[in-house]
Structures are given as C-alpha cells and as structure tokens.
Protein backbone atom coordinates (compact mmCIF):
# COMPACT_ATOMS: atom_id res chain seq x y z
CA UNK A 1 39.85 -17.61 26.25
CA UNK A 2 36.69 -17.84 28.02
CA UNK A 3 35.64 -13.84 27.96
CA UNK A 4 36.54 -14.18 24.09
CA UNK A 5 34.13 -17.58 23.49
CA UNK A 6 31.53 -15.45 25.65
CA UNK A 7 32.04 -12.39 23.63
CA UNK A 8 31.49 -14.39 20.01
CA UNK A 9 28.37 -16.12 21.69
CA UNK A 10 26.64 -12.87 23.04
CA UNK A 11 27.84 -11.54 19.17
CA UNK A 12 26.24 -14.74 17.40
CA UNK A 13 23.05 -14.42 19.20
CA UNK A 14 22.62 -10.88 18.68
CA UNK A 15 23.04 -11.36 14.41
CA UNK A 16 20.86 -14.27 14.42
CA UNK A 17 18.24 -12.08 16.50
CA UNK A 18 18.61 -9.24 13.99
CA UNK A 19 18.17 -11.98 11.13
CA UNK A 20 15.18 -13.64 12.34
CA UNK A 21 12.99 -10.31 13.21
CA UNK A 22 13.89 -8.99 9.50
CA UNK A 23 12.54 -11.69 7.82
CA UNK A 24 9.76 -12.69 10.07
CA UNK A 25 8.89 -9.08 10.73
CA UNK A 26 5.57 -7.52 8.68
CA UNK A 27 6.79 -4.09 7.60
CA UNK A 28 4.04 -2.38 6.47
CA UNK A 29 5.88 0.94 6.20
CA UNK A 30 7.24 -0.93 3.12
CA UNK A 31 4.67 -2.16 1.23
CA UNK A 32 2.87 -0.34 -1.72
CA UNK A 33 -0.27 0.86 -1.16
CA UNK A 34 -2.69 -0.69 -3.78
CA UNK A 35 -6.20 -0.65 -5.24
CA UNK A 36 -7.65 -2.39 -7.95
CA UNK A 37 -10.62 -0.44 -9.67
CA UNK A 38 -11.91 -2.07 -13.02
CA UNK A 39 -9.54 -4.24 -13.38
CA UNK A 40 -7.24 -1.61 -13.02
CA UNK A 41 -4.18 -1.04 -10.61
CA UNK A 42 -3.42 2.20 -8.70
CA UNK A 43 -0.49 2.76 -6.60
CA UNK A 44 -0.59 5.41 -4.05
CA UNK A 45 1.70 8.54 -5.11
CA UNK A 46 2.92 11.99 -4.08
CA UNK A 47 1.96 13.38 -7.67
CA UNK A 48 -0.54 16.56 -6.90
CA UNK A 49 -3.36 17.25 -9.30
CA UNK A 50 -3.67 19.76 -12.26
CA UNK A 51 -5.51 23.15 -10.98
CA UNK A 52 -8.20 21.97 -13.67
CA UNK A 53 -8.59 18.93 -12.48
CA UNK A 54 -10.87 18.06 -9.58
CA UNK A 55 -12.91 15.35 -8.11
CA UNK A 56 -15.05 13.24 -10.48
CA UNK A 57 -18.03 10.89 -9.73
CA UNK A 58 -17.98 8.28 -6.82
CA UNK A 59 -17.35 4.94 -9.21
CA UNK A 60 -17.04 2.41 -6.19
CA UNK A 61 -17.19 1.74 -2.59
CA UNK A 62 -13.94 -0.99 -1.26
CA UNK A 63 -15.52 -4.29 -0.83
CA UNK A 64 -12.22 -5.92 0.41
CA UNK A 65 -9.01 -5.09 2.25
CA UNK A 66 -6.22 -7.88 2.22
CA UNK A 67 -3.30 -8.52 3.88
CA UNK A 68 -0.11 -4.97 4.02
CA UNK A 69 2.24 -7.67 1.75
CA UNK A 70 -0.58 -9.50 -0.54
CA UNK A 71 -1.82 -7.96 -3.72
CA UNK A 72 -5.39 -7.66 -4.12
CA UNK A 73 -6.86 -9.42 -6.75
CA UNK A 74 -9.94 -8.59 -8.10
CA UNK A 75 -12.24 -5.34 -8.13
CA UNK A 76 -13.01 -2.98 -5.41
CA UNK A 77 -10.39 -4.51 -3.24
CA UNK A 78 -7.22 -2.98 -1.66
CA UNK A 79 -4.16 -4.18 0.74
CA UNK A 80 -4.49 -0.44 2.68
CA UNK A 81 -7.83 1.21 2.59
CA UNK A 82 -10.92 -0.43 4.97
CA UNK A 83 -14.33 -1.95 3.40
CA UNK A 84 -16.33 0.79 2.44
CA UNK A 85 -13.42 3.46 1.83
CA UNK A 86 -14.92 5.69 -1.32
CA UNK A 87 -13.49 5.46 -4.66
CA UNK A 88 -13.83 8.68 -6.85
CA UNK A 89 -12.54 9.64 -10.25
CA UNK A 90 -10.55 12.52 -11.13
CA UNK A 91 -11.86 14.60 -13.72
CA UNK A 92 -9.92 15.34 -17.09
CA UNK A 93 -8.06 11.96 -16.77
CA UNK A 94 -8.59 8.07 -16.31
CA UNK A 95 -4.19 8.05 -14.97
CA UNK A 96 -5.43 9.06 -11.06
CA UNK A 97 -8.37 8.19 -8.71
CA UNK A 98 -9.12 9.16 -5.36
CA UNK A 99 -10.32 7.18 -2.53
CA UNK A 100 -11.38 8.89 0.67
CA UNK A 101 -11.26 6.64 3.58
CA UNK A 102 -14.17 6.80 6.45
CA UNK A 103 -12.80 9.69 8.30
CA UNK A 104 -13.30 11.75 4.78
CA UNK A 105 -9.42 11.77 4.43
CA UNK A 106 -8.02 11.27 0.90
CA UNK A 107 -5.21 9.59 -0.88
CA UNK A 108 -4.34 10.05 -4.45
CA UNK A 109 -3.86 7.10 -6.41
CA UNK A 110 -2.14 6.64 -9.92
CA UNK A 111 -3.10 3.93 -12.04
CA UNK A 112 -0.11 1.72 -12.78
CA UNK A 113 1.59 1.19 -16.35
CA UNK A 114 0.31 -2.49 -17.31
CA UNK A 115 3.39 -5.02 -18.03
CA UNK A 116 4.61 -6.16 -21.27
C-alpha cells in the first residue's frame, strides 16, 4: 500500500510539473515572427522570390522590438527583429518585404491577408 501511495505521489508531481512549465514557459520557437510596415502586417515565410524580382528601396529602419508572444502595434515595430534592423521592399510586388537584421542577414516577410 505504501510503495503504491508513493508511486501515485512521485506520478502526481511529475504531471503537475509538466503542467506548470507548459503554461508558464515562453516558447519563442512558437510564436510568429511579425512586422508591421505602414500599417501593414508581414509574417515571416519560407516563400522564395520570383527570378525577376529583387530587392527594392530601403522604406524603414525598426524603431521597436516587443515582447516573442505580443503583437506589435504600430509602425516600424516587430516582436523578432532588433531596433534598427533594415526594412526593404521587394521589387515587382507590395505582397513581400525584406528586412535585413544588423549582421546583414535577411528574412523574407509576406504581408498578411487583412481580416474580414
């Protein structure tokens, strides 16, 4: 009787554990990677550009990064990319943007469908 209470015990702590570091837990692995430009939301995609297309003009510099899990809210702000990441157009289409962060790497993004 006694190995079988210890047994449930060491088994009740363990879930509860597992519970509490999932929902406490900041995954950022998880969250979307998002910039607002113009009012405008991009999500960070896989999607690879045209042949035709190719880098545009620089039409911002980040001026905020928030919080992996809180959307950013106004301009020039993202939840991924630091403060002064570059934000270029792509040209032949207003659907993608690139930002290039301060070690010149850069991430496609792909401007998001606006809700109904």
């Amino acid at each position: 009787m006694k190995r079988t209470l210890s047994f449930l015990s060491v088994v009740y702590l363990t879930v509860l554990t597992a519970c509490n570091q999932e929902s406490t837990g900041e995954n950022i692995e998880s969250s979307a990677i998002i910039v607002v430009v113009e009012n405008k939301e991009y999500n960070r995609t896989e999607d690879k550009l045209d042949q035709t297309q190719e880098i545009g003009d620089q039409i911002g510099t980040l001026k905020k990064k928030t919080k992996a899990t809180t959307m950013p809210e106004g301009n020039n702000q993202s939840n991924y990319f630091t403060v002064g990441s570059e934000i270029y157009s792509v040209k032949g289409t207003e659907d993608y943007i690139i930002v290039k962060d301060k070690d010149h790497k850069s991430q496609l993004m792909k401007k998001v469908a606006p809700k109904r």
